[in-house]
PDB file of N, CA and C in Angstrom:
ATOM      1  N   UNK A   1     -29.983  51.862 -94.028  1.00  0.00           N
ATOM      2  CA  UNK A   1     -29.987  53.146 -94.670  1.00  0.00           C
ATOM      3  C   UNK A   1     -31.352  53.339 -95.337  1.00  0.00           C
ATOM      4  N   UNK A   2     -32.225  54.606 -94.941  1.00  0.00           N
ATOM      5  CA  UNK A   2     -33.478  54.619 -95.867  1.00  0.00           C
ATOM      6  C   UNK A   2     -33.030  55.106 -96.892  1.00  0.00           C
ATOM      7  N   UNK A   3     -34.265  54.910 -98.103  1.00  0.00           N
ATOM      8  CA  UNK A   3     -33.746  54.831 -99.167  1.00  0.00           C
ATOM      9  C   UNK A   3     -35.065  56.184 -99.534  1.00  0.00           C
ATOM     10  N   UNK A   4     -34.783  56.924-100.491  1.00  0.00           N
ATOM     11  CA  UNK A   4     -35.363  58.537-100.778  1.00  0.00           C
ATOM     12  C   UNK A   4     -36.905  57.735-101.658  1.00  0.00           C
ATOM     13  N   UNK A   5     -38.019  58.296-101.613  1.00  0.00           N
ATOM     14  CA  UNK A   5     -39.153  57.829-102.444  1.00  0.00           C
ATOM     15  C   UNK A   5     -39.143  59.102-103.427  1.00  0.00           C
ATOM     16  N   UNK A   6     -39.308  58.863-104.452  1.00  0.00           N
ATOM     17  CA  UNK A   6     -39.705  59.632-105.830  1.00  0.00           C
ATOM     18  C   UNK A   6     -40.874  59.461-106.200  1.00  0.00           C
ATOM     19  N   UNK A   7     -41.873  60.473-107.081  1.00  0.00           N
ATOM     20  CA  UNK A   7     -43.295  60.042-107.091  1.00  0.00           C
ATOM     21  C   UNK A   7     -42.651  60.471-109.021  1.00  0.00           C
ATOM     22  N   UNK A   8     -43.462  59.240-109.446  1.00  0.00           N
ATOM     23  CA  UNK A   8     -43.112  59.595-111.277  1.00  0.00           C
ATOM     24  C   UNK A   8     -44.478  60.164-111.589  1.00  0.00           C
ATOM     25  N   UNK A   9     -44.263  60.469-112.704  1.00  0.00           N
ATOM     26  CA  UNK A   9     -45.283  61.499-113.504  1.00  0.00           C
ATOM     27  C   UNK A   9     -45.741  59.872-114.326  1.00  0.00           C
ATOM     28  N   UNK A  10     -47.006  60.544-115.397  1.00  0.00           N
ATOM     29  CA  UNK A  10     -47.701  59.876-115.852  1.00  0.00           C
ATOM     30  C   UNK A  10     -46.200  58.972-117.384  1.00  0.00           C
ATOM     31  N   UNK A  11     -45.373  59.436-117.408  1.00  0.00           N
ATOM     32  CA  UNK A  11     -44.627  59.037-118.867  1.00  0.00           C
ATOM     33  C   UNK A  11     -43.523  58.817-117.669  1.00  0.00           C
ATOM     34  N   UNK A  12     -43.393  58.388-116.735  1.00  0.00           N
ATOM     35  CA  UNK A  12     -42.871  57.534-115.788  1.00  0.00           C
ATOM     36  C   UNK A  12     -41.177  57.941-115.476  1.00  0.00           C
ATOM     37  N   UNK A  13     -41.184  59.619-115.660  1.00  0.00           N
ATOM     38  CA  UNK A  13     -40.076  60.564-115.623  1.00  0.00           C
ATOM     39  C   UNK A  13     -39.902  60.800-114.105  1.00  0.00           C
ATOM     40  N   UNK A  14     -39.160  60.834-113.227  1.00  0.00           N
ATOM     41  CA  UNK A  14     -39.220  60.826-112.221  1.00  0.00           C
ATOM     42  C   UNK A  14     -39.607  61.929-112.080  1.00  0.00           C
ATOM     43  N   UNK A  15     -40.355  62.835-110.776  1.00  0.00           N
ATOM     44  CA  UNK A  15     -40.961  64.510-110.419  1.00  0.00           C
ATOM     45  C   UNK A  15     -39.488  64.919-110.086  1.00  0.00           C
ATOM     46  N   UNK A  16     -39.102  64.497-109.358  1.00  0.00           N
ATOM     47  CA  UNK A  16     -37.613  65.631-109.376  1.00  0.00           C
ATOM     48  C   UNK A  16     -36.878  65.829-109.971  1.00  0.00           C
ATOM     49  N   UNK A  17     -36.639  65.004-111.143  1.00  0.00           N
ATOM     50  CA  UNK A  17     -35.432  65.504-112.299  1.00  0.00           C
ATOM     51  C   UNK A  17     -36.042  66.266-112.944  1.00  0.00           C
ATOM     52  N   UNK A  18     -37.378  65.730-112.881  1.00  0.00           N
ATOM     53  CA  UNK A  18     -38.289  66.660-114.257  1.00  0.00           C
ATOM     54  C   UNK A  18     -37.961  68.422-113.167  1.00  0.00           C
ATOM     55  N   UNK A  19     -38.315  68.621-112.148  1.00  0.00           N
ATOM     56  CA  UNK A  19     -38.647  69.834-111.671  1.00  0.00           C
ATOM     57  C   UNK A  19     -37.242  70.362-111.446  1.00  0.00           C
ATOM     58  N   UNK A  20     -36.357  69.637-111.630  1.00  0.00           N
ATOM     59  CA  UNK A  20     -34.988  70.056-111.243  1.00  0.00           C
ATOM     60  C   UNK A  20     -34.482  70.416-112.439  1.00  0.00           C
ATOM     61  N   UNK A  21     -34.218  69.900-113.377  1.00  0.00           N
ATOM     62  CA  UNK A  21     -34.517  70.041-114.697  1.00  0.00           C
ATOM     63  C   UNK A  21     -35.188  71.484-114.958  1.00  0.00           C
ATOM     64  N   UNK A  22     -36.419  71.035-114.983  1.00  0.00           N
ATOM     65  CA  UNK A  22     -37.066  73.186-115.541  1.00  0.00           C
ATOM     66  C   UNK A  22     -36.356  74.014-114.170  1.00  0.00           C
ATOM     67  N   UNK A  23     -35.998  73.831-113.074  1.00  0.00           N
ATOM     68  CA  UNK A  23     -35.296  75.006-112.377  1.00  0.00           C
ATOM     69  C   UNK A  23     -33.857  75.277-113.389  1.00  0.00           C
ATOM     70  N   UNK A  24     -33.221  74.500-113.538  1.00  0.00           N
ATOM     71  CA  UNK A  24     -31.596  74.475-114.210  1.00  0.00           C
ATOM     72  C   UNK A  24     -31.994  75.396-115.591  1.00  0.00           C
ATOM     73  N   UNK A  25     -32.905  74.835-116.300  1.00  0.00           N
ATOM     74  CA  UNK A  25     -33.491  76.039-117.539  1.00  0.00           C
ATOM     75  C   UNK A  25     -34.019  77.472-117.336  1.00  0.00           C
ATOM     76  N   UNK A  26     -34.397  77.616-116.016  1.00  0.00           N
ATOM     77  CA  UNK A  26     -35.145  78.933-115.786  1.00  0.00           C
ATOM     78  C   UNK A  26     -34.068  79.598-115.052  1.00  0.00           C
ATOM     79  N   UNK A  27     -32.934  78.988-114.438  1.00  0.00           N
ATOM     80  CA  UNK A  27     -31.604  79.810-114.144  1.00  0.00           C
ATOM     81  C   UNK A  27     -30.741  80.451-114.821  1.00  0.00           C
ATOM     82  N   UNK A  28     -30.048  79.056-116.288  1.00  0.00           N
ATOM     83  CA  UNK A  28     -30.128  79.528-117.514  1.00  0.00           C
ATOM     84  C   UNK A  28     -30.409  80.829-117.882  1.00  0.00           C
ATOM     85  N   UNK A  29     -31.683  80.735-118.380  1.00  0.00           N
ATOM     86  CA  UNK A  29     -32.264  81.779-119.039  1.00  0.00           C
ATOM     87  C   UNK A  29     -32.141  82.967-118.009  1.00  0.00           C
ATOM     88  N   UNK A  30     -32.101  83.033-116.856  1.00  0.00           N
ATOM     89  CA  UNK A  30     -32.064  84.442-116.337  1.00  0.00           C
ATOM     90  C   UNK A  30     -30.476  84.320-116.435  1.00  0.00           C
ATOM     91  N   UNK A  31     -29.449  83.712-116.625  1.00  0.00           N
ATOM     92  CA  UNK A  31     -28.037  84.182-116.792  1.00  0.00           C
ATOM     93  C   UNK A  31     -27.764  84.658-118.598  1.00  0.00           C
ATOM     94  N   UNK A  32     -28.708  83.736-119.518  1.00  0.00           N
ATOM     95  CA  UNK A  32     -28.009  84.656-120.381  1.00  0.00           C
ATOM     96  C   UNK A  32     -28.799  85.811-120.693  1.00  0.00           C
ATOM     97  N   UNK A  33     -29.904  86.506-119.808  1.00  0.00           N
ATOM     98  CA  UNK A  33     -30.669  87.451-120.064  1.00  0.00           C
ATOM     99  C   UNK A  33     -29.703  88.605-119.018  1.00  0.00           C
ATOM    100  N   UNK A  34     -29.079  88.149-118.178  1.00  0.00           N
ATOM    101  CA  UNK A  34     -28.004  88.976-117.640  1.00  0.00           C
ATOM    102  C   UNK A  34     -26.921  89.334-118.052  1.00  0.00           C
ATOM    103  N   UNK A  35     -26.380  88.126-119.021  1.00  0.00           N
ATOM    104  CA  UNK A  35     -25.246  88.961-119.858  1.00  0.00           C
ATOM    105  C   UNK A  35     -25.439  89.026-121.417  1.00  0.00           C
ATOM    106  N   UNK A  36     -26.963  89.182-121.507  1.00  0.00           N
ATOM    107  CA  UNK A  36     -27.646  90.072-122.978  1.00  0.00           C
ATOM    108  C   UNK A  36     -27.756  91.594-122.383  1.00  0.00           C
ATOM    109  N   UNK A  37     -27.888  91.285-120.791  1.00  0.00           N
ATOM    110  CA  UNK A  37     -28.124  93.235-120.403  1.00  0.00           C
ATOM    111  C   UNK A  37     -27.015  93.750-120.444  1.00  0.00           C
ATOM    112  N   UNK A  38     -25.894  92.951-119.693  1.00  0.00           N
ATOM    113  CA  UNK A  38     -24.129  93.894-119.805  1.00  0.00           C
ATOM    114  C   UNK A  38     -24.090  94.502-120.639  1.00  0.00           C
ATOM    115  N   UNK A  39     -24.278  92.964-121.971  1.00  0.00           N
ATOM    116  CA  UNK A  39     -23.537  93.667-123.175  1.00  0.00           C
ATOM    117  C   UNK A  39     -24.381  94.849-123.791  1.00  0.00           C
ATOM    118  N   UNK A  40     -25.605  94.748-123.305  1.00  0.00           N
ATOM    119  CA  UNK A  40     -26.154  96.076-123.938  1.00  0.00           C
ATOM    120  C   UNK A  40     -25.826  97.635-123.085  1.00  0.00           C
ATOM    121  N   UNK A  41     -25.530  97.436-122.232  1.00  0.00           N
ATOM    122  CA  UNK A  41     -25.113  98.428-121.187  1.00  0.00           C
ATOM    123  C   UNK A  41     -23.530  98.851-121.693  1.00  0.00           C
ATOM    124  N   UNK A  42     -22.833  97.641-121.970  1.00  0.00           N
ATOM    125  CA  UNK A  42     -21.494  97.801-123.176  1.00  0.00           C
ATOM    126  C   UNK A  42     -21.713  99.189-123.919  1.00  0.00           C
ATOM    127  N   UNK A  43     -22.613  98.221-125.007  1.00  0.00           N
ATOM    128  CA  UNK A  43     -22.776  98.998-125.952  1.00  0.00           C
ATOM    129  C   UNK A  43     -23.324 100.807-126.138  1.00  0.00           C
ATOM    130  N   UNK A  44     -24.066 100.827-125.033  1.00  0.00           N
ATOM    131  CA  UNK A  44     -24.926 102.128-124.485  1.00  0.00           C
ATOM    132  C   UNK A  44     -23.432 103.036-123.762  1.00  0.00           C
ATOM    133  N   UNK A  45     -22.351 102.704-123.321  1.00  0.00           N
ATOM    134  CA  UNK A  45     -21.432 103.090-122.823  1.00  0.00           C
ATOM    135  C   UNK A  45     -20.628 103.485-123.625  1.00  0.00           C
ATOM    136  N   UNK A  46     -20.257 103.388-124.828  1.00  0.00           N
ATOM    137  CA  UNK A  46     -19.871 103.195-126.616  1.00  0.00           C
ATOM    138  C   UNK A  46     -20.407 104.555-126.925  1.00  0.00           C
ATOM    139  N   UNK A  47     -21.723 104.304-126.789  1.00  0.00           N
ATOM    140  CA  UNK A  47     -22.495 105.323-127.991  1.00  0.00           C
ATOM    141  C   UNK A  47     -21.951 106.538-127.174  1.00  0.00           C
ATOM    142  N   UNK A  48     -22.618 107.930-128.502  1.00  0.00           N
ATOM    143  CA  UNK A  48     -22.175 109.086-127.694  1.00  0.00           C
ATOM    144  C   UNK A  48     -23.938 109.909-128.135  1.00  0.00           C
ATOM    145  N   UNK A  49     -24.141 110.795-127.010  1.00  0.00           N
ATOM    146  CA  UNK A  49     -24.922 111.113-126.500  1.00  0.00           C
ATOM    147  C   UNK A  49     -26.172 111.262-127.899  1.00  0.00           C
ATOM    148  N   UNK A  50     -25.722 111.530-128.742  1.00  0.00           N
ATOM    149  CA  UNK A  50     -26.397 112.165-129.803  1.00  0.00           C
ATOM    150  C   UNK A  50     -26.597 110.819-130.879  1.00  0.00           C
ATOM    151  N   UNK A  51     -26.014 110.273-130.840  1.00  0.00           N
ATOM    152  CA  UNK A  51     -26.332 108.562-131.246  1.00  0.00           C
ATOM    153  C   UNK A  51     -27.403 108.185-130.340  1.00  0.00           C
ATOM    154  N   UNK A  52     -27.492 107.857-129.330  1.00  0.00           N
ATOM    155  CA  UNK A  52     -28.558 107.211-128.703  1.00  0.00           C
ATOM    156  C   UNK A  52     -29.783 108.450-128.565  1.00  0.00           C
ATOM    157  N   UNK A  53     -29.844 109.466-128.870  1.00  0.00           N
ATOM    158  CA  UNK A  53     -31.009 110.472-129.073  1.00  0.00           C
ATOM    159  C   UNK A  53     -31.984 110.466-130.513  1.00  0.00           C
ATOM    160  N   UNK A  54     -30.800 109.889-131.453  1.00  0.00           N
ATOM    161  CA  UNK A  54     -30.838 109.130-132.931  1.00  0.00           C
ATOM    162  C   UNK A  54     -32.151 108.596-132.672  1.00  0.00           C
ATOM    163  N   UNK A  55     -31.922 107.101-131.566  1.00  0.00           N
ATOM    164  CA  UNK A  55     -32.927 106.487-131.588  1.00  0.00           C
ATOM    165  C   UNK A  55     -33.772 106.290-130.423  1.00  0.00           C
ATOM    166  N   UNK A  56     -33.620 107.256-129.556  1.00  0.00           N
ATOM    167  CA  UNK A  56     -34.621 108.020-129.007  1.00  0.00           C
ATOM    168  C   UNK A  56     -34.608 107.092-127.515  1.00  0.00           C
ATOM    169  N   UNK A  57     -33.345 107.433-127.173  1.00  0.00           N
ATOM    170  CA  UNK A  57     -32.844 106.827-125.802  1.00  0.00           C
ATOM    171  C   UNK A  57     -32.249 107.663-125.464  1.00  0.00           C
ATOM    172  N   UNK A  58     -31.856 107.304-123.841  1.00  0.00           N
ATOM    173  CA  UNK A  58     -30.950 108.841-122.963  1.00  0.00           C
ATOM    174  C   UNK A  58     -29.953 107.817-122.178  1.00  0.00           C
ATOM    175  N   UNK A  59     -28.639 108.311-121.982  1.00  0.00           N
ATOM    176  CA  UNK A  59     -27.771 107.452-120.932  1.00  0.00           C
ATOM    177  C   UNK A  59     -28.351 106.604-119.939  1.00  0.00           C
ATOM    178  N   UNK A  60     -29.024 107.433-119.440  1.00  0.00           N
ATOM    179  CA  UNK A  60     -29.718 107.143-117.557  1.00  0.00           C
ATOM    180  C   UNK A  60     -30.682 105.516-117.904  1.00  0.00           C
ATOM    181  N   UNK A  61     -30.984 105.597-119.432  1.00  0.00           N
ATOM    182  CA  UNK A  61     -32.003 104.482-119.853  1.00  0.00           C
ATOM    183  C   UNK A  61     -30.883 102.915-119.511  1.00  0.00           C
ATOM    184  N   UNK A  62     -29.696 103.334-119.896  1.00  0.00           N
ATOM    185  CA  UNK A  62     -28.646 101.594-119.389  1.00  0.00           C
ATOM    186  C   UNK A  62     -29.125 101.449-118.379  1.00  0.00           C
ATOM    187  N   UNK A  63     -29.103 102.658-117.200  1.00  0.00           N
ATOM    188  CA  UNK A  63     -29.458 101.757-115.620  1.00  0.00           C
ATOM    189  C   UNK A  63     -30.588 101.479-115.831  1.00  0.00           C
ATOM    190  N   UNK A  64     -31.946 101.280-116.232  1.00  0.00           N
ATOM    191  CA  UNK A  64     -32.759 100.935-116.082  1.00  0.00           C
ATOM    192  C   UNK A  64     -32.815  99.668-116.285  1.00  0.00           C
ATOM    193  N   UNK A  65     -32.160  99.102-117.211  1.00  0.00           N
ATOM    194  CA  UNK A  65     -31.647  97.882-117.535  1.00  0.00           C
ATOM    195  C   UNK A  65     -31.063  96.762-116.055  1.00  0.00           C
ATOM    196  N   UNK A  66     -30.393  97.263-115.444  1.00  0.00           N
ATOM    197  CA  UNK A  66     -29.920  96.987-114.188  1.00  0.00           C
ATOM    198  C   UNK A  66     -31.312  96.484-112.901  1.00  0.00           C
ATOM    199  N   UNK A  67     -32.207  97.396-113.094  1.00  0.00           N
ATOM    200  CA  UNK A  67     -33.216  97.005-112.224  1.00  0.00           C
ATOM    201  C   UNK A  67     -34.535  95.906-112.450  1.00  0.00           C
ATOM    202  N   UNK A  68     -34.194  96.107-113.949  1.00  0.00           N
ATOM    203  CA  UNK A  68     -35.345  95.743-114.270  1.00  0.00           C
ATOM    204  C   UNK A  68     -35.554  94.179-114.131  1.00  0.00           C
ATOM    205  N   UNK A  69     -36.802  93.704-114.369  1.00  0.00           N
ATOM    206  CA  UNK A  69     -37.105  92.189-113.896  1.00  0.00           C
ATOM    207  C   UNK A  69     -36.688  91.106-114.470  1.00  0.00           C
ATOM    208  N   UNK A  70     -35.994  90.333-114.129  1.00  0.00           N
ATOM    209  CA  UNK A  70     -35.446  89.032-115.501  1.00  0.00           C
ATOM    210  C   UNK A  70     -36.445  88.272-115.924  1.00  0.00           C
ATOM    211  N   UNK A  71     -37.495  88.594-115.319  1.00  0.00           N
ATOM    212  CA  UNK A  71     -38.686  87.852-116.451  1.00  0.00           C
ATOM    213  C   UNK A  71     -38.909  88.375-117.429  1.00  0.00           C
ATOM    214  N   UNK A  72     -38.813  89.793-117.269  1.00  0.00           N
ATOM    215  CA  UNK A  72     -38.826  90.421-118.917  1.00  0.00           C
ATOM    216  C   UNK A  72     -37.855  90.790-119.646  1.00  0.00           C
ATOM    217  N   UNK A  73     -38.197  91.250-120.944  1.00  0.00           N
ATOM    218  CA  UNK A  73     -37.177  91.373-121.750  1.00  0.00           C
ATOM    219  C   UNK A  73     -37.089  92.928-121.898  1.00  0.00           C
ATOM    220  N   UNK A  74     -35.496  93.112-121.948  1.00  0.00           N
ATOM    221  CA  UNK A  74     -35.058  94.657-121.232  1.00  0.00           C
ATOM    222  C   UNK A  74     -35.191  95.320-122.651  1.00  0.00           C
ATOM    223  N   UNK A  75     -35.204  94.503-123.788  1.00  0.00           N
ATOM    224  CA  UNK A  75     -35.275  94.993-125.319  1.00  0.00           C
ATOM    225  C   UNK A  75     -36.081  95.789-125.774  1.00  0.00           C
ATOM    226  N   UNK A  76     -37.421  95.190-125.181  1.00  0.00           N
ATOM    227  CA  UNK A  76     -38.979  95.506-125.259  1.00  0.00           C
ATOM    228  C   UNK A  76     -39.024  96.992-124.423  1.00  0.00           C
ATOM    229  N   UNK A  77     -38.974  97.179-123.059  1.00  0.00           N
ATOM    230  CA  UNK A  77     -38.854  98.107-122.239  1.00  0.00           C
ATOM    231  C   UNK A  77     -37.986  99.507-122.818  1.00  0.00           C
ATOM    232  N   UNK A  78     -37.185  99.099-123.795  1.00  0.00           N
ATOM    233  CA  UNK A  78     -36.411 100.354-124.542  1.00  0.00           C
ATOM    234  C   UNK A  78     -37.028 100.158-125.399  1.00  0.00           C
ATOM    235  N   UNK A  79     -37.319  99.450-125.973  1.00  0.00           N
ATOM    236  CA  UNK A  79     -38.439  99.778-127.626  1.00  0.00           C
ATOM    237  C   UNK A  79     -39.209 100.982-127.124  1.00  0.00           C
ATOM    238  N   UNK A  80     -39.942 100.268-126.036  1.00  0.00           N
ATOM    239  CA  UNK A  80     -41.263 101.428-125.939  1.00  0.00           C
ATOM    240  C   UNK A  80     -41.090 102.367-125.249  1.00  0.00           C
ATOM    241  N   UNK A  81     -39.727 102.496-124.592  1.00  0.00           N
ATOM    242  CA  UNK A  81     -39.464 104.072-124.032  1.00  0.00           C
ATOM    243  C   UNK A  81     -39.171 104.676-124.945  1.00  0.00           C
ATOM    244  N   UNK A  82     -38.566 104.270-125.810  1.00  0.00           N
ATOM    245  CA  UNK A  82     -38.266 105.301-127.233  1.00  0.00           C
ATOM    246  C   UNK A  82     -39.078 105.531-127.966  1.00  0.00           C
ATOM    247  N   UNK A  83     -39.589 104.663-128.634  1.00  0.00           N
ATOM    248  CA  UNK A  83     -41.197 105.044-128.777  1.00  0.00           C
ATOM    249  C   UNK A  83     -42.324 106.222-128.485  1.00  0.00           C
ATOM    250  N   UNK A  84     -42.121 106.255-126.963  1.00  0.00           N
ATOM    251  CA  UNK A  84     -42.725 106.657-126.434  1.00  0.00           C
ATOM    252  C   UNK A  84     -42.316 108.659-126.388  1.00  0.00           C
ATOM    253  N   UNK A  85     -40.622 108.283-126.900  1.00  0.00           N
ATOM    254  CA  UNK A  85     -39.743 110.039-126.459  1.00  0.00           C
ATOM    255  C   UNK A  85     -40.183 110.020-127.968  1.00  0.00           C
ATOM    256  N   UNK A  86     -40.284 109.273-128.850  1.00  0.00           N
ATOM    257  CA  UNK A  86     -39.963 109.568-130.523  1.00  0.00           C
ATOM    258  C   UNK A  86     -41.187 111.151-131.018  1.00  0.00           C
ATOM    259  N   UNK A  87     -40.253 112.140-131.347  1.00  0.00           N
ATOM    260  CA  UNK A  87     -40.998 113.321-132.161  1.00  0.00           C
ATOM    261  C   UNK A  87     -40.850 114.111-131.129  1.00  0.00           C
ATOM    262  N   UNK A  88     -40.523 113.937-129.719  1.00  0.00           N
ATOM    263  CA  UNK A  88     -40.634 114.570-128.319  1.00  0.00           C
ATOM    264  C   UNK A  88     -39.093 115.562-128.292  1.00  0.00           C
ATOM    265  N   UNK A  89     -38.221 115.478-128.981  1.00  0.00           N
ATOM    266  CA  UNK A  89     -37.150 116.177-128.758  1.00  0.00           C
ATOM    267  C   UNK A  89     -37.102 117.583-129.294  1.00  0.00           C
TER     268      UNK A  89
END
């Protein structure tokens, strides 16, 4: 039976747990950044139209949430769209 070769890093961690390892964390993090978006899509489903104009968001802004990239943070992306409507109404 051959037996699998591993190449270790300099602190003598094997390369594939280590790299298997940061994949399992970077999956992680895009699952609970997926159900930080639900629940904000929850919450946006809650409000009523004139609440989220309050703070200078529009319905159609939850789906954007839906597309957007899991490298970023969907928090930021509504900060500055509102931001951006704020004094505009």
């Amino acid at each position: 039976m051959a037996q699998e070769t591993t190449f270790t890093a300099s602190n003598n961690t094997p390369y594939r747990a280590r790299e298997t390892s940061r994949w399992l964390r970077v999956l992680a993090e895009m699952l609970l950044e997926v159900r930080a978006r639900h629940a904000t899509r929850s919450a946006f489903a809650a409000c009523r139209d004139r609440e989220l104009k309050d703070v200078g968001l529009k319905r159609e802004d939850a789906d954007r949430l839906k597309f957007a990239s899991l490298s970023r943070d969907a928090a930021d992306d509504l900060r500055m769209l509102a931001l951006s409507r704020s004094g505009n109404w």
